[in-house]
Protein backbone atom coordinates (compact mmCIF):
# COMPACT_ATOMS: atom_id res chain seq x y z
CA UNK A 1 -93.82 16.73 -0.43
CA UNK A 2 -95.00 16.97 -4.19
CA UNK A 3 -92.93 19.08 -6.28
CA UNK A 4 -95.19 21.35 -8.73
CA UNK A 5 -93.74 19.91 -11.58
CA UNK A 6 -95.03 16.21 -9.95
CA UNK A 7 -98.24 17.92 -8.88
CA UNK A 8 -98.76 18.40 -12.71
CA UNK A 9 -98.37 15.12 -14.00
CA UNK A 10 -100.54 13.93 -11.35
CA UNK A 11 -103.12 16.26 -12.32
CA UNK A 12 -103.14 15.65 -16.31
CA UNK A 13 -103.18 11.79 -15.37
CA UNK A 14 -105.85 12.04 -13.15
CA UNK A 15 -107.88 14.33 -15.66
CA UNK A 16 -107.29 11.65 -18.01
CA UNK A 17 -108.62 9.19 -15.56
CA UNK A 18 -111.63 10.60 -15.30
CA UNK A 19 -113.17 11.46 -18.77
CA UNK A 20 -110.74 8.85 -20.86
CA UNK A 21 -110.77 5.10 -19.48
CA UNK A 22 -108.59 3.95 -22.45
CA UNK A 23 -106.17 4.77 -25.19
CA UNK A 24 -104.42 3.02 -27.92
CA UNK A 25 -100.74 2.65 -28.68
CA UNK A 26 -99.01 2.16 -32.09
CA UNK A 27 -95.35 1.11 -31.42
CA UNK A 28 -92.05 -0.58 -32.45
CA UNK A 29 -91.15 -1.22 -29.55
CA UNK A 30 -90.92 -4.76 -28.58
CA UNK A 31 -93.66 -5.96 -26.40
CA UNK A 32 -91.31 -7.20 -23.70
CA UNK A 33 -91.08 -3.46 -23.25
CA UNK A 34 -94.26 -1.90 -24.16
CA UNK A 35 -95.98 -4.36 -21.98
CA UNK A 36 -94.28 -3.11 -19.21
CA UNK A 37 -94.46 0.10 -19.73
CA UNK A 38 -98.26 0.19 -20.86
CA UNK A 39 -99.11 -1.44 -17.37
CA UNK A 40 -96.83 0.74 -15.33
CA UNK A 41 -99.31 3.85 -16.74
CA UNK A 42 -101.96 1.77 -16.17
CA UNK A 43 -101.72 0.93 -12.52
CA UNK A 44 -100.33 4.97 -11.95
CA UNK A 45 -103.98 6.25 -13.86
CA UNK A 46 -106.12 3.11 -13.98
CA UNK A 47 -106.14 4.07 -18.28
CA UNK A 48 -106.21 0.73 -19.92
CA UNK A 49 -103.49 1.16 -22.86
CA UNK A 50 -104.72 -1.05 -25.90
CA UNK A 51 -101.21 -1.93 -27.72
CA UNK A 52 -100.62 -2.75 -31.21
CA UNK A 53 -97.04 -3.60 -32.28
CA UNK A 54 -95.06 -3.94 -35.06
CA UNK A 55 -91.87 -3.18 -37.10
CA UNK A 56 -91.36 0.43 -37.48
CA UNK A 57 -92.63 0.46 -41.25
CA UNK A 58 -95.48 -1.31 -40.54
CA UNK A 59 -97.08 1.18 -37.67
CA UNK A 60 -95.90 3.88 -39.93
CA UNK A 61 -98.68 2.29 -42.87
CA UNK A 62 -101.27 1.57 -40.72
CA UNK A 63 -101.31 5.50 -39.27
CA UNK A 64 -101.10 6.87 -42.72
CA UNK A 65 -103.69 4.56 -44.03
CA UNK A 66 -106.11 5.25 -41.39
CA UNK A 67 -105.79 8.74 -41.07
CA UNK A 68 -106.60 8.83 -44.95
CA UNK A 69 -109.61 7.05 -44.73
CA UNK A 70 -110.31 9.20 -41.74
CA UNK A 71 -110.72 6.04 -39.44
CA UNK A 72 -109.80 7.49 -36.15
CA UNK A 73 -108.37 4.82 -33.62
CA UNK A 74 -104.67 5.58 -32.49
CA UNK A 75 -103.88 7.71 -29.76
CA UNK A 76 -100.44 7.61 -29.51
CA UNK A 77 -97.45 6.38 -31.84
CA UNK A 78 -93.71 5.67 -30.82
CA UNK A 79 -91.42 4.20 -33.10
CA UNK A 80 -88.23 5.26 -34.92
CA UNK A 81 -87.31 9.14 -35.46
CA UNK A 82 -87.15 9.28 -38.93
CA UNK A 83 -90.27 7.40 -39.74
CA UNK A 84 -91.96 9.92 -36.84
CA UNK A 85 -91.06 12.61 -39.24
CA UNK A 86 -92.66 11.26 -41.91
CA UNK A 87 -96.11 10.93 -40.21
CA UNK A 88 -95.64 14.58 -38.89
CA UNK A 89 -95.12 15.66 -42.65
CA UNK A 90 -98.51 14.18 -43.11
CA UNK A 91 -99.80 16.40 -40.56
CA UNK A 92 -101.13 13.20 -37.95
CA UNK A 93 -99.66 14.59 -35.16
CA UNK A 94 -100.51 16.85 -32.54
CA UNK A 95 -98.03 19.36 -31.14
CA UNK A 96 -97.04 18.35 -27.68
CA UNK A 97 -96.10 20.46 -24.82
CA UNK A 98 -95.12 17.78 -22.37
CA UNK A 99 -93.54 19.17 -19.06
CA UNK A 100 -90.26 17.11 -19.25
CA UNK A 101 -88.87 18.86 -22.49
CA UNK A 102 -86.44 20.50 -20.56
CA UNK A 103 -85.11 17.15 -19.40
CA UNK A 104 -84.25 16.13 -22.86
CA UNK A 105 -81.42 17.48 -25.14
CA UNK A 106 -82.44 20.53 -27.07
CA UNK A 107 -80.88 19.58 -30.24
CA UNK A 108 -82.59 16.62 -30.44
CA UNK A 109 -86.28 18.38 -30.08
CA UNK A 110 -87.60 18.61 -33.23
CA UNK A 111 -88.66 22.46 -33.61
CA UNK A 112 -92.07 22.03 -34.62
CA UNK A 113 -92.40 19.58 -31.19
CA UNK A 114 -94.81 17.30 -33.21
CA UNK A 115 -93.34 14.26 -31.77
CA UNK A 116 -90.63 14.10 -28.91
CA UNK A 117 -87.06 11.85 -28.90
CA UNK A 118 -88.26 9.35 -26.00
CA UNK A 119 -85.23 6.52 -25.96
CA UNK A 120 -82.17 5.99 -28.48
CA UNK A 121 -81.31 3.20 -30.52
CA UNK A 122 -77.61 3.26 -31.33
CA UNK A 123 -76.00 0.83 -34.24
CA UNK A 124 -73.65 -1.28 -32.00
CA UNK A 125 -71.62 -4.45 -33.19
CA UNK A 126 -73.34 -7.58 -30.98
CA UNK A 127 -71.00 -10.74 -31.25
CA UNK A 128 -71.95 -14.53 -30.29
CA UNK A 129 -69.90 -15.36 -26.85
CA UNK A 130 -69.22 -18.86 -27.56
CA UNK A 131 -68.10 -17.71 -31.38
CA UNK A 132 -65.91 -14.91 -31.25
CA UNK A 133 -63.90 -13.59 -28.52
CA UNK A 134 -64.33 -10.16 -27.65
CA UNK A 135 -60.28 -9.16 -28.05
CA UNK A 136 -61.11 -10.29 -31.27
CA UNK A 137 -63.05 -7.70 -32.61
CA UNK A 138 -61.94 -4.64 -34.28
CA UNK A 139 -61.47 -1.01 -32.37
CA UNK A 140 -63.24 0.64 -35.21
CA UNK A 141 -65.34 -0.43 -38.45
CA UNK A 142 -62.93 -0.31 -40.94
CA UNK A 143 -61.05 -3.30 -38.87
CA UNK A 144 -64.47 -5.54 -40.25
CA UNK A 145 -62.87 -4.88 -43.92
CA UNK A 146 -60.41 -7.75 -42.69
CA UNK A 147 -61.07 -11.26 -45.52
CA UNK A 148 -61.04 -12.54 -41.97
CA UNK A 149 -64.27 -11.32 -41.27
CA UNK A 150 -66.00 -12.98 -44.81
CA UNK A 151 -68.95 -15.44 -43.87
CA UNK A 152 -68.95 -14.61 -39.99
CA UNK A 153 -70.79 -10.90 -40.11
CA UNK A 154 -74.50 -9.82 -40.38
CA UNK A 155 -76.26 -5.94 -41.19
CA UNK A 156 -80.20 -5.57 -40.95
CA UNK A 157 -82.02 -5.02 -44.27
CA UNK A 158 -82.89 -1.96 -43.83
CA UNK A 159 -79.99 0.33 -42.19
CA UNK A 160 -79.67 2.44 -45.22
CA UNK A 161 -79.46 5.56 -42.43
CA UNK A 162 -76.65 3.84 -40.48
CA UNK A 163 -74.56 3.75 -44.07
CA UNK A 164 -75.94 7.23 -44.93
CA UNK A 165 -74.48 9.09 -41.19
CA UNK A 166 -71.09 6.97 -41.81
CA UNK A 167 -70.32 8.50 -45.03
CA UNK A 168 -71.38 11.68 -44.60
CA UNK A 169 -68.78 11.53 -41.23
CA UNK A 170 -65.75 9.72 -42.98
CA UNK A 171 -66.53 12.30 -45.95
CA UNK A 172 -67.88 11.39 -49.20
CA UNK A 173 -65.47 9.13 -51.43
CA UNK A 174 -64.02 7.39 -48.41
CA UNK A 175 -66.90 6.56 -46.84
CA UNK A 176 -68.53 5.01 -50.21
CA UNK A 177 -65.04 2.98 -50.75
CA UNK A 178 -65.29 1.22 -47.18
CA UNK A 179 -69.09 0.47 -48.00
CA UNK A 180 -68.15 -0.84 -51.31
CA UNK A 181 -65.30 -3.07 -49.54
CA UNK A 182 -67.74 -4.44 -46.60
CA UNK A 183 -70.09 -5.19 -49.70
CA UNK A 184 -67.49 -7.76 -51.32
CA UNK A 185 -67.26 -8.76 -47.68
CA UNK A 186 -71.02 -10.31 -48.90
CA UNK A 187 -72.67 -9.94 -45.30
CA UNK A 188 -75.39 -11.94 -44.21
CA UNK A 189 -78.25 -9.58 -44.67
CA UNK A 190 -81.74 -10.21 -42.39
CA UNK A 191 -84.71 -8.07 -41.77
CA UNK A 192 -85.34 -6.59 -38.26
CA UNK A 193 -83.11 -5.81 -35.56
CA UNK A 194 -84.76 -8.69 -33.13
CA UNK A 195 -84.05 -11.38 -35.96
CA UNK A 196 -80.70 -10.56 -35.89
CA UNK A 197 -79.84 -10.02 -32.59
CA UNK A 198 -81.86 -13.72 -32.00
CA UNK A 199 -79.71 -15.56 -34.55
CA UNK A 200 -75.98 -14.05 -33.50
CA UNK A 201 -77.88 -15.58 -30.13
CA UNK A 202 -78.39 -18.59 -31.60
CA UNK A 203 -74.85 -18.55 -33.63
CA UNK A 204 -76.23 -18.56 -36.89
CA UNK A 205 -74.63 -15.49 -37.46
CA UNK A 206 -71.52 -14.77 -35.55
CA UNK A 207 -70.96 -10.59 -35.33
CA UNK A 208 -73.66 -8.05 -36.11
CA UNK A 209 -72.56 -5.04 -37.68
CA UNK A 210 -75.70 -3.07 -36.94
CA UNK A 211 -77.35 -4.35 -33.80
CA UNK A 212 -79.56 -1.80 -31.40
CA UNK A 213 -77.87 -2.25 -28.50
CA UNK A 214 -81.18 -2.43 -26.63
CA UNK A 215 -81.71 -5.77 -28.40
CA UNK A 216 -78.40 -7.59 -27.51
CA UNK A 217 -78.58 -5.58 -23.64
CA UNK A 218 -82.20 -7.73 -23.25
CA UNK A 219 -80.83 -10.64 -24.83
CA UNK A 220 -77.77 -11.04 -22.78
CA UNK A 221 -79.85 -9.77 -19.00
CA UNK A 222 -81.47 -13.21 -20.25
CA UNK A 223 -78.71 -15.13 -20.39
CA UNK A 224 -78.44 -15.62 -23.85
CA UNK A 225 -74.57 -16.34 -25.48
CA UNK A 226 -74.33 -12.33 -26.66
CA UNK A 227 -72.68 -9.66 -25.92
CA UNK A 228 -72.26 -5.86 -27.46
CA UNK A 229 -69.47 -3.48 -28.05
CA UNK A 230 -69.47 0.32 -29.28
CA UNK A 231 -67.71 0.22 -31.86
CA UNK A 232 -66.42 3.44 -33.38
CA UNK A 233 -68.27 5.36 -34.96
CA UNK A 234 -71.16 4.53 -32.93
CA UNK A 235 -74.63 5.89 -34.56
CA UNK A 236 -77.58 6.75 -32.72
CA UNK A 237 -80.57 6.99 -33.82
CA UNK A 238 -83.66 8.84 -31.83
CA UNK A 239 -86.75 7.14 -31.08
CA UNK A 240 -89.85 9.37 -30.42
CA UNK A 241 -93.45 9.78 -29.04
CA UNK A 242 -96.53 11.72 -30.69
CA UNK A 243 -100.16 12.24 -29.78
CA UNK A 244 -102.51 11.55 -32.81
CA UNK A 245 -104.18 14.62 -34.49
CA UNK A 246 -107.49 13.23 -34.20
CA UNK A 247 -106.66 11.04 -31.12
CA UNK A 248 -110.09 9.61 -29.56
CA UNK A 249 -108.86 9.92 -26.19
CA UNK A 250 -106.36 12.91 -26.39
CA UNK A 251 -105.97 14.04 -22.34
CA UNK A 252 -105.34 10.56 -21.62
CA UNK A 253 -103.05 10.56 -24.17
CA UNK A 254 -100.90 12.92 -23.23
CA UNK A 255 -100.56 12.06 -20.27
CA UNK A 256 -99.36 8.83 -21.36
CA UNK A 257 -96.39 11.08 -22.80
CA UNK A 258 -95.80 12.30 -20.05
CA UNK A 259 -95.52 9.24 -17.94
CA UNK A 260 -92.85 7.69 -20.72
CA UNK A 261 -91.14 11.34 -20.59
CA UNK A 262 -91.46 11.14 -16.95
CA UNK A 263 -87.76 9.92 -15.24
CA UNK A 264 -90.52 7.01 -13.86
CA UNK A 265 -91.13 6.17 -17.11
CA UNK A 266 -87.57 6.87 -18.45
CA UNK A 267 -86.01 4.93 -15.13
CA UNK A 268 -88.40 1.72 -16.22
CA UNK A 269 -86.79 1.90 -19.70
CA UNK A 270 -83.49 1.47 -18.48
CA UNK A 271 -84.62 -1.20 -16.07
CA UNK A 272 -85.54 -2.94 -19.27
CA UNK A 273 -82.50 -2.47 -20.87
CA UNK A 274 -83.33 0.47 -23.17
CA UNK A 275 -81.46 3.98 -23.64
CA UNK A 276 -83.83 6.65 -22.12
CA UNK A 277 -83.70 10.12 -23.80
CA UNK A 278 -83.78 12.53 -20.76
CA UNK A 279 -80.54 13.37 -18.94
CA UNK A 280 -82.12 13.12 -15.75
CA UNK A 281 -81.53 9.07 -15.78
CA UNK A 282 -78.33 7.78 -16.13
CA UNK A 283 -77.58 4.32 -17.60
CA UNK A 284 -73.74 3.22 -18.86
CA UNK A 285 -76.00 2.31 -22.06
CA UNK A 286 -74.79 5.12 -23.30
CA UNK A 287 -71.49 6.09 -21.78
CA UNK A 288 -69.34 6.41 -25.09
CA UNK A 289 -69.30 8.82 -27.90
CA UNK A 290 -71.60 8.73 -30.88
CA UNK A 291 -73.39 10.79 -33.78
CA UNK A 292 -76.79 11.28 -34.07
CA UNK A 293 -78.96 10.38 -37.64
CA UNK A 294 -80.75 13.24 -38.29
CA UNK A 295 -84.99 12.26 -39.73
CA UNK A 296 -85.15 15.06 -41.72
CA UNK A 297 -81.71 14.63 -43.96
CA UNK A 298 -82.91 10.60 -43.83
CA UNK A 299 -85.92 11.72 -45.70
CA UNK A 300 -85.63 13.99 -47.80
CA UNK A 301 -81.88 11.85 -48.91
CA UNK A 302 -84.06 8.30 -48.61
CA UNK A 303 -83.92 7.80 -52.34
CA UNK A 304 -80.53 8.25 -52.88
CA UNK A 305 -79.51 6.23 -49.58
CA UNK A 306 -81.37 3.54 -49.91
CA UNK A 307 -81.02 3.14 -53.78
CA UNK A 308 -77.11 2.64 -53.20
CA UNK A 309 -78.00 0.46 -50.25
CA UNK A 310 -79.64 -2.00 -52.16
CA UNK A 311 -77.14 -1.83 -55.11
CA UNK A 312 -74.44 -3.03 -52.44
CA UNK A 313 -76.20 -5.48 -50.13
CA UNK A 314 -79.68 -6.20 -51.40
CA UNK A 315 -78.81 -7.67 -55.12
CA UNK A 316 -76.01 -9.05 -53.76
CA UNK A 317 -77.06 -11.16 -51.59
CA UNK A 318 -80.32 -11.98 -54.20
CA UNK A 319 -77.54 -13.89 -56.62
CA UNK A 320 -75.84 -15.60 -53.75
């Protein structure tokens, strides 16, 4: 027997069905996931889900430009939470209504509901098996401020938020001295959270400071010589979901927001080794305490953040 909450969903896809054969899909999220996911709708509604993929900045320029130039093709973007914020300041979302926003933690549903948390990413410390044993890592962050640890860690280029949420918790000057320290530290610094998880993998580099935990989860289901630990203090940051202003096919769209909202769609992340958003599916991906980044404070602080970001890390590791 159909719940009327189910009966909904079912209706909204099958509306979509009808008038909307297709819709297209800007995301971030790696296509060993989207894939899945984008065919999962697709055999529910028989909608076709066009998917175009790439890093979060990327997908972020390619909405803005088009929507300038009033070139109409996306439906529906997912990618990071604070880069979601900053297309919804430029007004190229839709406000969505979606019937599983009471599933999801209120606090983190943006008021203005022009794009919707649908997974987390949280900053976890991934580590090479055959490398490093796991006793061997620190309980906490500040442990990685050992001379031990000099030549053997990684960060990702651009986790200027991770460094932002880390200070502001420690509390101003302490928090800048410990970022200062892990500077001298000279990290290996590479761009995007799959290269880095692939080369502590491949044990290029040893321990990741700022791995998504999704990454390493995948990576390891796969056999692969890594493994993850929440290290304290563990930052999360949400990922969200948005229908497209001007979306071409906008039932169909939402209903593929609904689907990924959907605990079918939210159960499927998991499956794939993802953090799902709703509290109606439960995954030990998540089982540990952390604090979220907030978009809104990582925009309108970006400047400042990632100015002293690339003072520390960026230069630095230019004159190596």
């Amino acid at each position: 027997m159909r719940t009327p909450l189910a009966a909904l969903v079912i209706f909204l896809c099958a509306s979509a069905s009808a008038q909307e054969k297709s819709l297209t899909l800007y995301t971030s999220l790696a296509p060993t996931e989207s894939g899945p996911l984008a065919q999962a709708f697709e055999k529910k509604t028989g909608v076709k889900v066009e998917l175009w993929r790439a890093i979060s900045e990327k997908v972020v320029q390619r909405a803005i430009t088009e929507a300038r130039a009033r070139r109409y093709t996306v439906d529906v973007v997912e990618t990071n939470g604070p880069e979601m914020e900053m297309m919804a300041r430029e007004k190229l979302f839709a406000e969505l209504d979606s019937p599983h926003l009471a599933d999801l933690p209120a606090a983190a549903v943006p008021k203005h509901r022009l794009w919707i948390p649908d997974r987390m990413n949280f900053f976890v410390v991934a580590y090479n098996t055959a490398k490093v044993r796991r006793e061997e890592l620190p309980k906490d962050y500040l442990g990685f401020l050992d001379p031990k640890w000099k030549g053997r860690i990684g960060i990702e280029a651009t986790d200027a938020e991770w460094m932002a949420t880390l200070v502001k918790k420690w509390g101003g000057e302490p928090g800048l001295a410990h970022f200062r320290k892990l500077a001298e530290l000279r990290p290996d610094v590479r761009k995007g959270h799959v290269l880095l998880a692939e080369l502590i993998a491949a044990g290029e580099i040893q321990v990741g400071l700022t791995v998504y935990n999704a990454n390493a989860e995948s990576m390891k289901r796969k056999g692969a010589p890594i493994d993850w630990l929440p290290v304290q203090p563990v930052v999360a940051r949400p990922q969200g979901i948005a229908v497209a202003r001007n979306a071409p096919n906008p039932k169909a769209a939402r209903a593929f927001v609904d689907f990924v909202l959907s605990p079918e769609g939210q159960a499927l992340l998991v499956s794939m080794g993802r953090v799902p958003a709703s509290t109606k599916v439960r995954t030990h991906l998540n089982d540990f305490e952390y604090t979220v980044v907030d978009p809104v404070t990582v925009l309108d602080e970006q400047e400042k953040w990632n100015r002293l970001w690339e003072e520390l890390f960026i230069r630095g590791e230019a004159k190596r």
